[in-house]
C-alpha atoms as a PDB file:
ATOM      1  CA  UNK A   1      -3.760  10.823 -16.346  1.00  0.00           C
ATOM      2  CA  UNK A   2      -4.009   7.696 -13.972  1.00  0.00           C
ATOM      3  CA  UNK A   3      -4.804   8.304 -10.443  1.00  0.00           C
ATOM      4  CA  UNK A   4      -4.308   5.686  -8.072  1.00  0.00           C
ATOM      5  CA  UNK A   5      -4.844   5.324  -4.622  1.00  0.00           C
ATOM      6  CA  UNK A   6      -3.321   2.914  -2.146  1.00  0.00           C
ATOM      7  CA  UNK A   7      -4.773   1.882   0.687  1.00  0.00           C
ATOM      8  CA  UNK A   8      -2.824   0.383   3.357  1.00  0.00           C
ATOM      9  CA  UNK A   9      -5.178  -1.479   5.406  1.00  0.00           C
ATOM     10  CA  UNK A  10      -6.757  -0.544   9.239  1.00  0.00           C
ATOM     11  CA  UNK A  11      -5.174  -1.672  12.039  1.00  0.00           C
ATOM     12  CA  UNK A  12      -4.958  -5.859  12.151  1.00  0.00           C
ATOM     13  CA  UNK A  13      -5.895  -8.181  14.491  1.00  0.00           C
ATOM     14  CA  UNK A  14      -2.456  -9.135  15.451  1.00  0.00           C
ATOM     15  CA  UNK A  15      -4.036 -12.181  17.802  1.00  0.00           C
ATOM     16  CA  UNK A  16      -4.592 -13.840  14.839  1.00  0.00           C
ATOM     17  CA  UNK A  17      -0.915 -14.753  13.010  1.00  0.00           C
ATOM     18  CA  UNK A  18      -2.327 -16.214   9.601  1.00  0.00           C
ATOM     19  CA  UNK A  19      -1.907 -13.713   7.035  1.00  0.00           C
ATOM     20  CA  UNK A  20      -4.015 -14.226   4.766  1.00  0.00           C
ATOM     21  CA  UNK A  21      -7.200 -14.464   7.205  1.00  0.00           C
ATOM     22  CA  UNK A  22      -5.675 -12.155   9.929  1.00  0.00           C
ATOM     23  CA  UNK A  23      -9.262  -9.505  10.230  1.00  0.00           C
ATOM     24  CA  UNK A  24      -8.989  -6.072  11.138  1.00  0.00           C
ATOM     25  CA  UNK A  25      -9.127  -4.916  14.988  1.00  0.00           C
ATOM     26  CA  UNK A  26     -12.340  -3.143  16.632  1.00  0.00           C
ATOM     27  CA  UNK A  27      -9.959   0.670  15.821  1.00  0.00           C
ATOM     28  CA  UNK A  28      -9.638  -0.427  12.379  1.00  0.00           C
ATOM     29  CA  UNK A  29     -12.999  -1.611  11.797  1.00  0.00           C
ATOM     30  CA  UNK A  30     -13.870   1.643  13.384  1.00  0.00           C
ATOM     31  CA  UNK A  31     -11.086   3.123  11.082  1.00  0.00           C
ATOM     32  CA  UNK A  32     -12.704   1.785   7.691  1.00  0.00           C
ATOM     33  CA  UNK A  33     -15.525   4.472   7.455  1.00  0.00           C
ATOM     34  CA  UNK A  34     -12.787   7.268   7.388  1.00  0.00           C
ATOM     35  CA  UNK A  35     -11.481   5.904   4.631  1.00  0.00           C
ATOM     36  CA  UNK A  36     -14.799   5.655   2.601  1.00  0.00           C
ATOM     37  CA  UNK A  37     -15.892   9.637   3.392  1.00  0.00           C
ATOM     38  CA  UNK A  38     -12.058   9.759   2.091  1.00  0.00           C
ATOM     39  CA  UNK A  39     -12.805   8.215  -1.285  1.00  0.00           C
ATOM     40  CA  UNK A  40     -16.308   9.230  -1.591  1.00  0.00           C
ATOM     41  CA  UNK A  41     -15.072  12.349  -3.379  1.00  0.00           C
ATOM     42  CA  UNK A  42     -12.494  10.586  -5.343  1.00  0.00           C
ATOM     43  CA  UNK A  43     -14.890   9.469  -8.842  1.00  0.00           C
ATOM     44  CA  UNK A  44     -13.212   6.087  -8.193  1.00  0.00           C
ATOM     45  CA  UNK A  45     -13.902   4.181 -11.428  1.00  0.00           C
ATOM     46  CA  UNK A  46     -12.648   0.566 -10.221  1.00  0.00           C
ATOM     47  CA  UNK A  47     -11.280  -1.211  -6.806  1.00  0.00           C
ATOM     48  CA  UNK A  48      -8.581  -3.565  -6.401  1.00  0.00           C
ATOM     49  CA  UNK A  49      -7.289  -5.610  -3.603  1.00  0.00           C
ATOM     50  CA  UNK A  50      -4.738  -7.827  -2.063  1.00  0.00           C
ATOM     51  CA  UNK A  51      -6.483 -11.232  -1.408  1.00  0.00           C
ATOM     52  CA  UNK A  52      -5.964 -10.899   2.310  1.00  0.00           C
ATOM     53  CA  UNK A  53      -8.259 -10.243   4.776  1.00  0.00           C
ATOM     54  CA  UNK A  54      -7.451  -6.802   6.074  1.00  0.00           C
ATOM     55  CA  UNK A  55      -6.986  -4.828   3.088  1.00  0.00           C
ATOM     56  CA  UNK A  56     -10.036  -6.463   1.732  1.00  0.00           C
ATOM     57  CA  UNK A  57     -12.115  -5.385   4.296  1.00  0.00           C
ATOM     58  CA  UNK A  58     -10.454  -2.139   4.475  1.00  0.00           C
ATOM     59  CA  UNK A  59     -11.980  -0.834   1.129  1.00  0.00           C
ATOM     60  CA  UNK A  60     -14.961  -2.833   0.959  1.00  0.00           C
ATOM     61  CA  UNK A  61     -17.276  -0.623   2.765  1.00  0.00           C
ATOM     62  CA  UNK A  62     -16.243   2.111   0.590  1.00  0.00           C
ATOM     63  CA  UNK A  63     -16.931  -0.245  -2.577  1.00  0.00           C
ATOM     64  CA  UNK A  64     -19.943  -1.161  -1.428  1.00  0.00           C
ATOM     65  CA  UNK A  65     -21.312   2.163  -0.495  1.00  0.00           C
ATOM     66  CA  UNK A  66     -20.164   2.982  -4.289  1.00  0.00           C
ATOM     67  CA  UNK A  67     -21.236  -0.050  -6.130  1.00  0.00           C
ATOM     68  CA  UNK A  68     -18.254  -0.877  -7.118  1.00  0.00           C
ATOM     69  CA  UNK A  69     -16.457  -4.858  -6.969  1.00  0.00           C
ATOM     70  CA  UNK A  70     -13.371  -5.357  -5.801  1.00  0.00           C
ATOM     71  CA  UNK A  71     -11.304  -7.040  -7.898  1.00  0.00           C
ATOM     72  CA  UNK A  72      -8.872  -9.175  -6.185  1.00  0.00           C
ATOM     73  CA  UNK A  73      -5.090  -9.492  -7.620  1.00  0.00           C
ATOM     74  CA  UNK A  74      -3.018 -12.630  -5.965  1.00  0.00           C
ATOM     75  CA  UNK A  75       0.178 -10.645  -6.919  1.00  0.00           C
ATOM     76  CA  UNK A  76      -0.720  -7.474  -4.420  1.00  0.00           C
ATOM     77  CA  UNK A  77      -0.198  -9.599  -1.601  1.00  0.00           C
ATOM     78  CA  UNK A  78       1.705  -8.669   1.045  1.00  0.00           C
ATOM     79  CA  UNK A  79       5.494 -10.166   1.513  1.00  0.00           C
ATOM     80  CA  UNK A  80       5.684 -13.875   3.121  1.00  0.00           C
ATOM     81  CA  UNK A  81       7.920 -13.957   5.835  1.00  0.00           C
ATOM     82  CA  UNK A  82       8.573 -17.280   6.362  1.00  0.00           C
ATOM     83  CA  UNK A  83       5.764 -20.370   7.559  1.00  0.00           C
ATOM     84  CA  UNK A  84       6.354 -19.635  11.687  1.00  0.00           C
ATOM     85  CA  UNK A  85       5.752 -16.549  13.194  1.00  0.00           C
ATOM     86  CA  UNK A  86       9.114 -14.222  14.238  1.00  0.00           C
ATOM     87  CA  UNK A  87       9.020 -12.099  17.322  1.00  0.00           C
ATOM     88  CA  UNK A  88      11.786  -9.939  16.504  1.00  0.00           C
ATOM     89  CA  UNK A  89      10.055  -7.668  12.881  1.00  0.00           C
ATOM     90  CA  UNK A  90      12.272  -4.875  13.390  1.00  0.00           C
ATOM     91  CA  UNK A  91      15.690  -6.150  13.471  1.00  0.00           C
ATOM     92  CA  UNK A  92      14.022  -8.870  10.253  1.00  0.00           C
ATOM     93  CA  UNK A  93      12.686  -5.526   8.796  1.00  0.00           C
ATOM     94  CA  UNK A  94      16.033  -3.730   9.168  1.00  0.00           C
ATOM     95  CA  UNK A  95      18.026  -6.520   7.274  1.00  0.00           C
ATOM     96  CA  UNK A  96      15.646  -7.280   4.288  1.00  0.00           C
ATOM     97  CA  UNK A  97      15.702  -3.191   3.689  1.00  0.00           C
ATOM     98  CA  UNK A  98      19.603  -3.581   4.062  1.00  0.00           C
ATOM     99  CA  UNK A  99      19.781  -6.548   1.621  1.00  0.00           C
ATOM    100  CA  UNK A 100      16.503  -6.375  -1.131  1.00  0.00           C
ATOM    101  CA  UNK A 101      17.498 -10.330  -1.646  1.00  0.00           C
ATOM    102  CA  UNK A 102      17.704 -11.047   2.174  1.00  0.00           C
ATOM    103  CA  UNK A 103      15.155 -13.566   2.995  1.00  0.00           C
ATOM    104  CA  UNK A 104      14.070 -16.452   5.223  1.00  0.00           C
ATOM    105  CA  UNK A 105      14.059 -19.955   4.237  1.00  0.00           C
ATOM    106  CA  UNK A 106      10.043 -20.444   2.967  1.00  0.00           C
ATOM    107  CA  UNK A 107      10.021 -16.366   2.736  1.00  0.00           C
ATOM    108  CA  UNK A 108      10.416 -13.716   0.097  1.00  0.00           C
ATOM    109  CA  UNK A 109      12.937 -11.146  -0.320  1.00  0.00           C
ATOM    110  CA  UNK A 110      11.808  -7.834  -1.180  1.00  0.00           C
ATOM    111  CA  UNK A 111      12.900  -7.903  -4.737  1.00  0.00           C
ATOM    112  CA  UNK A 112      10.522 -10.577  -5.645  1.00  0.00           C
ATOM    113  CA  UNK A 113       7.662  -8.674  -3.705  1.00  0.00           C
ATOM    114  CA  UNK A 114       8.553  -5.371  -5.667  1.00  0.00           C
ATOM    115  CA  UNK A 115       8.722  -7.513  -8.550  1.00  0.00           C
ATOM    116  CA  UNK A 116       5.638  -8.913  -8.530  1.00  0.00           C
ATOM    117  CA  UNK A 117       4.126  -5.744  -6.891  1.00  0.00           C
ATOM    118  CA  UNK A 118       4.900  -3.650 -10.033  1.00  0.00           C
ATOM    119  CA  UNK A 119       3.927  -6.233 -12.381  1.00  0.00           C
ATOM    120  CA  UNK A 120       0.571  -6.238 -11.255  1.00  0.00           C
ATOM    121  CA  UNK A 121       0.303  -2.286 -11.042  1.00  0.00           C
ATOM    122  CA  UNK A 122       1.536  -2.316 -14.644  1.00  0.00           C
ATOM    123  CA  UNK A 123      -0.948  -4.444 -15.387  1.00  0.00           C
ATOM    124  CA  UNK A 124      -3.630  -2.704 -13.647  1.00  0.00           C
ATOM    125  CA  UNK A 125      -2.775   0.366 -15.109  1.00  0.00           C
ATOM    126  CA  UNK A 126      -1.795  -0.642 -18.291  1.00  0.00           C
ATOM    127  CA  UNK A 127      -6.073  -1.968 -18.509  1.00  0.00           C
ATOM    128  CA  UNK A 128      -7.486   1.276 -17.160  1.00  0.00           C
ATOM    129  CA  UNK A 129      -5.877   4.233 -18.695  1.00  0.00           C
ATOM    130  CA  UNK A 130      -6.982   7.708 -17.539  1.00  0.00           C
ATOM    131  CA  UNK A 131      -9.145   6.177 -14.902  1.00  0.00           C
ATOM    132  CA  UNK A 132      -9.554   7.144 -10.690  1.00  0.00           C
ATOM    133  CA  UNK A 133      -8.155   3.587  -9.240  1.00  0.00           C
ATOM    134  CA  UNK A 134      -8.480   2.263  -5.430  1.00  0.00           C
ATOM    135  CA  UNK A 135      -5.855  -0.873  -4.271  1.00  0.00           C
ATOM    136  CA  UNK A 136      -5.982  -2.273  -0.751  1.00  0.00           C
ATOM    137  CA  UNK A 137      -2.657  -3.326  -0.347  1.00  0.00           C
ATOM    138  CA  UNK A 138      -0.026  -3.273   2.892  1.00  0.00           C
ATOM    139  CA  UNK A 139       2.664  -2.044   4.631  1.00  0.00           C
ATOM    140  CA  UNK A 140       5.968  -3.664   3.275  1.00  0.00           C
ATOM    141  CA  UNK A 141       4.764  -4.125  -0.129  1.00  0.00           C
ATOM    142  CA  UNK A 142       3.460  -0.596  -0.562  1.00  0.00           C
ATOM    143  CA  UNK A 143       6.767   0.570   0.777  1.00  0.00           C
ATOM    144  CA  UNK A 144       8.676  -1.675  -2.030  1.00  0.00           C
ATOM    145  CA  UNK A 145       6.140   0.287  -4.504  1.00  0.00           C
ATOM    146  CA  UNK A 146       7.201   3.497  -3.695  1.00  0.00           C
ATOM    147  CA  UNK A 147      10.976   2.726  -3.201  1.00  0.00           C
ATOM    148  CA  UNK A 148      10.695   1.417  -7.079  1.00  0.00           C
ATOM    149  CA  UNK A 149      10.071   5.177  -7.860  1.00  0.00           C
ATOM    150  CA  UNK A 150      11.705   6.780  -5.163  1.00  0.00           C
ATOM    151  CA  UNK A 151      14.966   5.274  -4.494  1.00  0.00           C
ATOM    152  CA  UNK A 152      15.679   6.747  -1.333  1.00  0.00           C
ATOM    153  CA  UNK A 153      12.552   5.144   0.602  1.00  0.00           C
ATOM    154  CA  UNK A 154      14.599   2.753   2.739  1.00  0.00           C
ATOM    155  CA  UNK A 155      14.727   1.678   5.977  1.00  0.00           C
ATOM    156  CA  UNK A 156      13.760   5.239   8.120  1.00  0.00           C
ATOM    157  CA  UNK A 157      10.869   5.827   5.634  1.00  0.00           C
ATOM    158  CA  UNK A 158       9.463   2.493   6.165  1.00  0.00           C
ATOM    159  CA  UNK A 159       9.713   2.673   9.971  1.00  0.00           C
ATOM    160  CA  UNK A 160       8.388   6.328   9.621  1.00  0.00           C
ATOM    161  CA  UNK A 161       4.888   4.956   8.178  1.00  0.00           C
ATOM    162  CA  UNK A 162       4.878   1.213   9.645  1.00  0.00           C
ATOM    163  CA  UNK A 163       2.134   2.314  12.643  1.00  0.00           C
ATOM    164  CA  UNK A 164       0.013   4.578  10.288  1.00  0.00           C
ATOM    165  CA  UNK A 165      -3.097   2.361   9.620  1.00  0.00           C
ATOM    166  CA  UNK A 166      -4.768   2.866   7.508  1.00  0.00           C
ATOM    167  CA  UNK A 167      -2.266   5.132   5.504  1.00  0.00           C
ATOM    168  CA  UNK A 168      -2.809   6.558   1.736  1.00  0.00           C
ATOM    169  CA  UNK A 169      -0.845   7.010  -1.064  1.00  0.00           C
ATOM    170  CA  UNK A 170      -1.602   8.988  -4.360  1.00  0.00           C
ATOM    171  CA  UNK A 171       0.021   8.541  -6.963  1.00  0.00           C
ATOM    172  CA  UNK A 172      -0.405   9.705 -10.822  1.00  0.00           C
ATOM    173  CA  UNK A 173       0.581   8.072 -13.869  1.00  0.00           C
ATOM    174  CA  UNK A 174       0.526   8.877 -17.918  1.00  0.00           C
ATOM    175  CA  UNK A 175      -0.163   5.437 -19.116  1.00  0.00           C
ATOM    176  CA  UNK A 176       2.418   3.621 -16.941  1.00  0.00           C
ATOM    177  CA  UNK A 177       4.784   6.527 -16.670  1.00  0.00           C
ATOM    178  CA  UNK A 178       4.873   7.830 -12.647  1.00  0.00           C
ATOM    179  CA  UNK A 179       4.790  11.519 -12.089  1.00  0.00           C
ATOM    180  CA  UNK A 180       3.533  12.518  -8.965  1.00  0.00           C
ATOM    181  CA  UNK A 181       3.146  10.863  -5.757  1.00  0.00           C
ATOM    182  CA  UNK A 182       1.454  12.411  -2.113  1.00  0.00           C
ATOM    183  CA  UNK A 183       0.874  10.678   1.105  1.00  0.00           C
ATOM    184  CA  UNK A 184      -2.154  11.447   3.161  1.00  0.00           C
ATOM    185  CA  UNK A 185      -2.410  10.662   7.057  1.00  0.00           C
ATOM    186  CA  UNK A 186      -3.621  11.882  10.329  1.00  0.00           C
ATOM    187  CA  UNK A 187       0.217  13.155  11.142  1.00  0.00           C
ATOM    188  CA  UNK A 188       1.457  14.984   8.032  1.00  0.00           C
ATOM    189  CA  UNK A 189       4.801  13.754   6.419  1.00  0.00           C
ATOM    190  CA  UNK A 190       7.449  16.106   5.335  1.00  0.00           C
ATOM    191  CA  UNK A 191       9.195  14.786   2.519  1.00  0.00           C
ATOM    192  CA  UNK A 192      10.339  16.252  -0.867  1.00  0.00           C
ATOM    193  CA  UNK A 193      12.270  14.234  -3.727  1.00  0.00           C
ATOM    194  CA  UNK A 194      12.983  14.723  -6.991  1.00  0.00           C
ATOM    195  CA  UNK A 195      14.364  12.056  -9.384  1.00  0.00           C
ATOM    196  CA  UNK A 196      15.600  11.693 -12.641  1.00  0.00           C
ATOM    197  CA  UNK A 197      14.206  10.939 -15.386  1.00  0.00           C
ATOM    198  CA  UNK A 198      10.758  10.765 -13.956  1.00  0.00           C
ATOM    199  CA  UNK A 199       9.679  13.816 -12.173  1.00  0.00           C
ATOM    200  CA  UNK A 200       8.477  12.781  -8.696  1.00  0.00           C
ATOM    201  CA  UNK A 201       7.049  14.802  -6.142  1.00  0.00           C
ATOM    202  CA  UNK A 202       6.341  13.778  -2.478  1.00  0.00           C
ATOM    203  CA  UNK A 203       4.057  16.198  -1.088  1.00  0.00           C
ATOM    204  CA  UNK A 204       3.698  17.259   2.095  1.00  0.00           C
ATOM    205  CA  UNK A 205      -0.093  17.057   3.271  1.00  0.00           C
ATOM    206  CA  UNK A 206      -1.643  18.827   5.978  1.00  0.00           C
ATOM    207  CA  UNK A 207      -3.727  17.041   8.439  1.00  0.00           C
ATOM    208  CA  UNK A 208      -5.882  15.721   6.611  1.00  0.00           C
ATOM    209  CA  UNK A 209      -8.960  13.042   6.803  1.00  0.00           C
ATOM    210  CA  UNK A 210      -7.676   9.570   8.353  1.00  0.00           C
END
């Protein structure tokens, strides 16, 4: 059995709009050292990242404290929204959940960041069979992750996690077969599905670590 877990990154700098520099804030710099007595336990083998700045530096101390590298995966990125900033996220949030092919003109939809999303966790997974994994990753493309094997993550779900940074996920595979998924936060979720033909379980976790 794969483990893998996902790390969405601390809490961002939000002063600074470029994505793929944007740092974390003082709380989620603060915020990072939870998440590596988190994974400390873990018998993490390997540690993956989005490229961007935040979810780098949101396992890193862990990695470091392990000696572990981070290996960086361009396809883990987090979904382009379009060149300019836009004020409004929720009502842009809303449609793009509405419509998975929604998107702005120099943006992505979230079909082609699920797409490329799973591709790389394929990949990853396909390379490190039976192994304990860490991947920084980030809000919206985590959520397209889990809404690949849960179909009913929309919309609500999304907006349930979208402040919880940093926020886990755990998820188990049999070569690249899902089976189990649990998310882990300071605020417990409750939330049970089961889907066919992949057994999937969404676990409810008790306050927890982070």
């Amino acid at each position: 059995m794969t483990k893998v877990y996902f790390i969405r990154h601390a809490h961002p700098d939000f002063s600074v709009q470029d994505d793929l520099t944007r740092p974390l804030s003082d709380k989620g710099l603060s915020d990072v050292k939870k998440v590596t007595d988190f994974l400390m336990d873990k018998d993490i083998h390997k540690v993956f990242s989005s490229p961007y700045k935040r979810a780098m530096d949101t396992v890193k101390d862990f990695a470091e404290k392990s000696n572990l590298e981070i290996h960086t995966v361009h396809n883990l990125r987090e979904r382009k929204i379009d060149d300019v900033w836009i004020e409004d996220f929720n009502s842009f949030a809303r449609q793009q959940w509405e419509d998975f092919e929604y998107k702005l003109s120099n943006g992505e939809c979230l079909r082609e960041v699920q797409e490329r999303n799973i591709a790389a966790l394929q990949e990853i997974l396909k390379e490190n069979k039976d192994k304990n994994l860490v991947i920084g990753t980030h809000g919206t493309a985590l959520s397209t992750i889990i809404n690949f094997y849960c179909e009913s993550f929309k919309y609500d779900e999304f907006q349930r996690i979208k402040g919880f940074m940093p926020f886990v996920v755990c998820m188990e595979f049999e070569d690249v077969h899902h089976k189990s998924l649990e998310y882990t936060h300071h605020k417990s979720l409750e939330y049970t599905h089961h889907k066919s033909p992949e057994y999937i379980r969404l676990k409810k976790i008790e306050e927890v670590i982070i």
